[in-house]
N, C-alpha and C. Protein backbone atom coordinates (compact mmCIF):
# COMPACT_ATOMS: atom_id res chain seq x y z
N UNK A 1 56.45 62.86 44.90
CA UNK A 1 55.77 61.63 45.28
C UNK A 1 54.37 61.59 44.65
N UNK A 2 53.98 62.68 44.76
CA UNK A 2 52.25 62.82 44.01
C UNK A 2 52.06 62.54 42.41
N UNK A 3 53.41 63.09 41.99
CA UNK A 3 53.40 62.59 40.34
C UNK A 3 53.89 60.83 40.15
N UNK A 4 54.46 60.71 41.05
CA UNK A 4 54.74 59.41 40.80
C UNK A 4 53.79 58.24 41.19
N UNK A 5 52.72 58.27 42.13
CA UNK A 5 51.45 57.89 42.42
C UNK A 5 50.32 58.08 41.14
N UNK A 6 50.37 59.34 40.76
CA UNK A 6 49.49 59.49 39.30
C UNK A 6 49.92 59.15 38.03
N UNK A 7 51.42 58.54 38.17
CA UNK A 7 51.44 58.35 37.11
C UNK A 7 51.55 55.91 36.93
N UNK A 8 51.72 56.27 38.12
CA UNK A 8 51.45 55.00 38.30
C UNK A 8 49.77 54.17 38.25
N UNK A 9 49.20 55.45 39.13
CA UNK A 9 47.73 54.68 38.39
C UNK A 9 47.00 54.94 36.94
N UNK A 10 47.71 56.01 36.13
CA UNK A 10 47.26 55.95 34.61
C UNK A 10 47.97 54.50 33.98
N UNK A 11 49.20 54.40 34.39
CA UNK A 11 49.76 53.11 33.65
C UNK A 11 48.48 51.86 34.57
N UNK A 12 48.35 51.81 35.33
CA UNK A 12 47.77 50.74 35.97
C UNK A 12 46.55 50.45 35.05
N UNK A 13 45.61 52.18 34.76
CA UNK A 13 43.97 51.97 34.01
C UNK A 13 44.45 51.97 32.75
N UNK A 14 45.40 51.83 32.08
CA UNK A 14 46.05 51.55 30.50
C UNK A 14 46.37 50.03 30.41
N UNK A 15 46.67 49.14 32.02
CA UNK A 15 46.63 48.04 31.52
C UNK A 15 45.99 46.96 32.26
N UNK A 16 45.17 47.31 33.10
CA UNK A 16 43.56 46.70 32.91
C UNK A 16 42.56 46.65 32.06
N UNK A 17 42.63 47.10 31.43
CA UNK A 17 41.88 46.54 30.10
C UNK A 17 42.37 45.37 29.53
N UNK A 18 43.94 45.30 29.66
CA UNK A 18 45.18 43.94 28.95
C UNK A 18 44.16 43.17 29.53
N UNK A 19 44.95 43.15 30.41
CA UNK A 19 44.65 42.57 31.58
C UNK A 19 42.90 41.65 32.27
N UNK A 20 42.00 42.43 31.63
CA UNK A 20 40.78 41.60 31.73
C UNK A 20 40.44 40.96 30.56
N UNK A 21 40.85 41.41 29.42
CA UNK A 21 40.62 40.69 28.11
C UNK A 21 41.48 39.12 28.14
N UNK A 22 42.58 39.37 29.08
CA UNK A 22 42.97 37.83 28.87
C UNK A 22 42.63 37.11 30.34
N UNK A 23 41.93 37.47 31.20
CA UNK A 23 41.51 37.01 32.02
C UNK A 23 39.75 36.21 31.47
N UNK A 24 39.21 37.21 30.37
CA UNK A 24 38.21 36.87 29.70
C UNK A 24 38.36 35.63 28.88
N UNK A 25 39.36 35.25 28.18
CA UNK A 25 40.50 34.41 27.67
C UNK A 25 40.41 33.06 28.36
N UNK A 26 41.03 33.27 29.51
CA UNK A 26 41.22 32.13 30.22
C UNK A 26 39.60 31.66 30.47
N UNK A 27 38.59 32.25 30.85
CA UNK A 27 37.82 31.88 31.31
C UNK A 27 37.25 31.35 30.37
N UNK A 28 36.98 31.74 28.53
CA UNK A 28 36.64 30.97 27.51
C UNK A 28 36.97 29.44 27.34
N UNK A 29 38.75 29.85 27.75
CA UNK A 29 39.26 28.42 27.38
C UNK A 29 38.99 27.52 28.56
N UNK A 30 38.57 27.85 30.09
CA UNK A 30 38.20 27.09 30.54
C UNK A 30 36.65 26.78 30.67
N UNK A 31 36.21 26.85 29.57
CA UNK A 31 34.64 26.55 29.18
C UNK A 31 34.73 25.29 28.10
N UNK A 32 36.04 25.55 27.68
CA UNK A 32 36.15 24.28 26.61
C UNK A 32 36.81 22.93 26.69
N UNK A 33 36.83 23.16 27.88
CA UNK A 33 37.52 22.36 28.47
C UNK A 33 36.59 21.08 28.00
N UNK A 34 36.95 19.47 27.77
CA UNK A 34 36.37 18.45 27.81
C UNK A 34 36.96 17.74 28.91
N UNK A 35 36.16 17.32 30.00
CA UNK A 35 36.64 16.65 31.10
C UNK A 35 36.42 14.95 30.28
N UNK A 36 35.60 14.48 29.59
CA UNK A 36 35.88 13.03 29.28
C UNK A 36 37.26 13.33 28.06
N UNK A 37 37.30 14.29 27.46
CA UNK A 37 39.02 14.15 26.84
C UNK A 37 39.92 13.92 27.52
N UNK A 38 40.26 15.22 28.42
CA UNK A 38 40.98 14.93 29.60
C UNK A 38 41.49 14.00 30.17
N UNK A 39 40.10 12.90 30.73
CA UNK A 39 40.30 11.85 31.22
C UNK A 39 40.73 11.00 30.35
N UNK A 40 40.64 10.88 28.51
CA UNK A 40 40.90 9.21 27.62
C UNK A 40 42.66 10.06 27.42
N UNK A 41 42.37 11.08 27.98
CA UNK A 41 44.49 11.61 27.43
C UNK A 41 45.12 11.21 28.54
N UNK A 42 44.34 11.26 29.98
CA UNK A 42 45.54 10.89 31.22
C UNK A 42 45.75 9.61 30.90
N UNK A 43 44.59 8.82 30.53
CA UNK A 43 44.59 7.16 30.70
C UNK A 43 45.82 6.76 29.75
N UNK A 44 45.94 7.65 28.30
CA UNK A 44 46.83 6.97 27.74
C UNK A 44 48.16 7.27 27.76
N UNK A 45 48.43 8.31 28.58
CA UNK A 45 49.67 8.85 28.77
C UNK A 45 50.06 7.56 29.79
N UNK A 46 49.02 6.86 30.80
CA UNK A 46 49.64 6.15 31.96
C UNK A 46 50.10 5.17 31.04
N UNK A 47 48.82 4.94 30.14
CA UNK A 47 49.37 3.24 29.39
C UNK A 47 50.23 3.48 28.92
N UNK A 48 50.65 4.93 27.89
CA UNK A 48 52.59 4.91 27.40
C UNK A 48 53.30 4.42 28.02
N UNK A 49 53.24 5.43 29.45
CA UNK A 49 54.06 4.68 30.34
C UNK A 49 54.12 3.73 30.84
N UNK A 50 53.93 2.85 30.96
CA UNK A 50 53.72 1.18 31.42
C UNK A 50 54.30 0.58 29.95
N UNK A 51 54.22 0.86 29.13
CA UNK A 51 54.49 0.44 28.16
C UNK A 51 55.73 0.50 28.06
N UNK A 52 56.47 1.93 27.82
CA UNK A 52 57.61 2.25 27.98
C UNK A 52 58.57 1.71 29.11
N UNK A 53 58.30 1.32 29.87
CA UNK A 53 59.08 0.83 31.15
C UNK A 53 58.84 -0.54 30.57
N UNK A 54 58.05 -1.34 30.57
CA UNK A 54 57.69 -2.83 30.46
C UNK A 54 59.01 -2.79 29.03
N UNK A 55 58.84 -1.96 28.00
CA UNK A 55 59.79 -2.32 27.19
C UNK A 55 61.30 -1.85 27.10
N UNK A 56 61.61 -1.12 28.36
CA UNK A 56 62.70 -0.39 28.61
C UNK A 56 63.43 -2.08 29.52
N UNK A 57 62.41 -2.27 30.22
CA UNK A 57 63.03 -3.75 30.90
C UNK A 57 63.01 -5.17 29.78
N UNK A 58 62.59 -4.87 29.18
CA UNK A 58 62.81 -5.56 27.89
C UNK A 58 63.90 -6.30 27.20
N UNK A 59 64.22 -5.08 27.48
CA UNK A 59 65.46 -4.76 25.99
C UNK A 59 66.43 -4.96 26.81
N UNK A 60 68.07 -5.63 26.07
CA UNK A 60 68.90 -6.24 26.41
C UNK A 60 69.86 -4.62 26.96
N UNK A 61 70.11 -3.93 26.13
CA UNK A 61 70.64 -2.87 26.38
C UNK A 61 70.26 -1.48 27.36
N UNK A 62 70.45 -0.41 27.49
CA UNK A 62 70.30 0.82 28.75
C UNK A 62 69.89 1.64 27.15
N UNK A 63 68.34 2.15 27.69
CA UNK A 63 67.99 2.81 26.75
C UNK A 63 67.31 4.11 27.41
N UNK A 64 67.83 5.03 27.21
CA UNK A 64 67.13 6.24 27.88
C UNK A 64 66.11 6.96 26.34
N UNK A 65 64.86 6.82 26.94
CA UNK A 65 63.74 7.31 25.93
C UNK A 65 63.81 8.66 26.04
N UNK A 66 63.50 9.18 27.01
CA UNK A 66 63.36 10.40 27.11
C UNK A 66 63.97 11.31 26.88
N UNK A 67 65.28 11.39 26.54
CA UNK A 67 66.22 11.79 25.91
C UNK A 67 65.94 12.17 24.43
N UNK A 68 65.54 10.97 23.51
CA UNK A 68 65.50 10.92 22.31
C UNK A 68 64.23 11.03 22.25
N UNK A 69 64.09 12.49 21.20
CA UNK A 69 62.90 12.93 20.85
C UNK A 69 62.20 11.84 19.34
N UNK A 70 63.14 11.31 19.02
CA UNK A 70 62.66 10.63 17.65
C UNK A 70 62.09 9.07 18.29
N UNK A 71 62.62 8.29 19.38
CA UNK A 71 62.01 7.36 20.04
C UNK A 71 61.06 7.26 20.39
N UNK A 72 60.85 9.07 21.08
CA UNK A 72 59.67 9.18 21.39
C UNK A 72 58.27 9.20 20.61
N UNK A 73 58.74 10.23 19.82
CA UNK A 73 58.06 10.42 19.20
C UNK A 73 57.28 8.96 18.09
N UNK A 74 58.16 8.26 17.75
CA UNK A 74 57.66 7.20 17.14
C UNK A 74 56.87 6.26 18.23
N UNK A 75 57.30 6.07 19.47
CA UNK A 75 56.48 5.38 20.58
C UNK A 75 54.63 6.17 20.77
N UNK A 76 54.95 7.18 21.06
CA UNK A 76 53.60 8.47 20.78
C UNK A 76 52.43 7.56 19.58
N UNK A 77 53.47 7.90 18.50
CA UNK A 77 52.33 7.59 17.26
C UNK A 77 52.32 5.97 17.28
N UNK A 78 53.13 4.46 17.55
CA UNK A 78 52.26 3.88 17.05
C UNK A 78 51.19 3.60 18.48
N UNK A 79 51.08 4.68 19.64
CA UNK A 79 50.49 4.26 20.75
C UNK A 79 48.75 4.78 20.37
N UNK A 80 49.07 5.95 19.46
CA UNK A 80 47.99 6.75 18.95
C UNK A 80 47.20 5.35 17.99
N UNK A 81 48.00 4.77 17.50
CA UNK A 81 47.58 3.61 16.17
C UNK A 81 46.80 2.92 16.97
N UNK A 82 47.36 2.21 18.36
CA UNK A 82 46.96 1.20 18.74
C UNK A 82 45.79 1.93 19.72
N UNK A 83 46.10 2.97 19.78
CA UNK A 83 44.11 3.28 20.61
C UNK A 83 43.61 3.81 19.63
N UNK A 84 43.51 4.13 18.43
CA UNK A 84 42.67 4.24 17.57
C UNK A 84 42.15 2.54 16.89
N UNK A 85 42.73 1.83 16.54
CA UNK A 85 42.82 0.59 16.42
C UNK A 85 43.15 0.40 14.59
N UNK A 86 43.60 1.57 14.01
CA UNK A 86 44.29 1.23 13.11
C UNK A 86 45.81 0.75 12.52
């Protein structure tokens, strides 16, 4: 039992070191965080969506978007066009 206690806390101080370097990590990346990005990415994810539904009721046919990554994906970019305004 005594070797198995010592050998459990050498593995433990072999990977705390991992272990704080990516805790150091996280805490970088949550320094970079931009809270006004954040906020112009939720806004336009809502307007996709409103969009996407408004044109899902649209359309004469049953169109599942979410499914199709190429729908999507083309909905994404010209949504990117139209809030950039090019």
């Amino acid at each position: 039992m005594q070797k198995l206690i010592e050998s459990s806390t050498d593995i433990e101080r072999q990977v705390m070191p991992i272990m704080a370097k990516c805790i150091d990590g996280m805490a970088t990346a949550a320094q970079m965080i931009d809270c006004k990005q954040v906020r112009l990415v939720c806004q336009q994810v809502k307007i996709s969506r409103r969009l996407i539904n408004h044109l899902v009721r649209l359309s004469s046919c049953k169109v599942e978007i979410y499914s199709c990554d190429v729908i999507r994906q083309e909905l994404l970019v010209n949504m990117a066009q139209l809030s950039t305004g090019s």
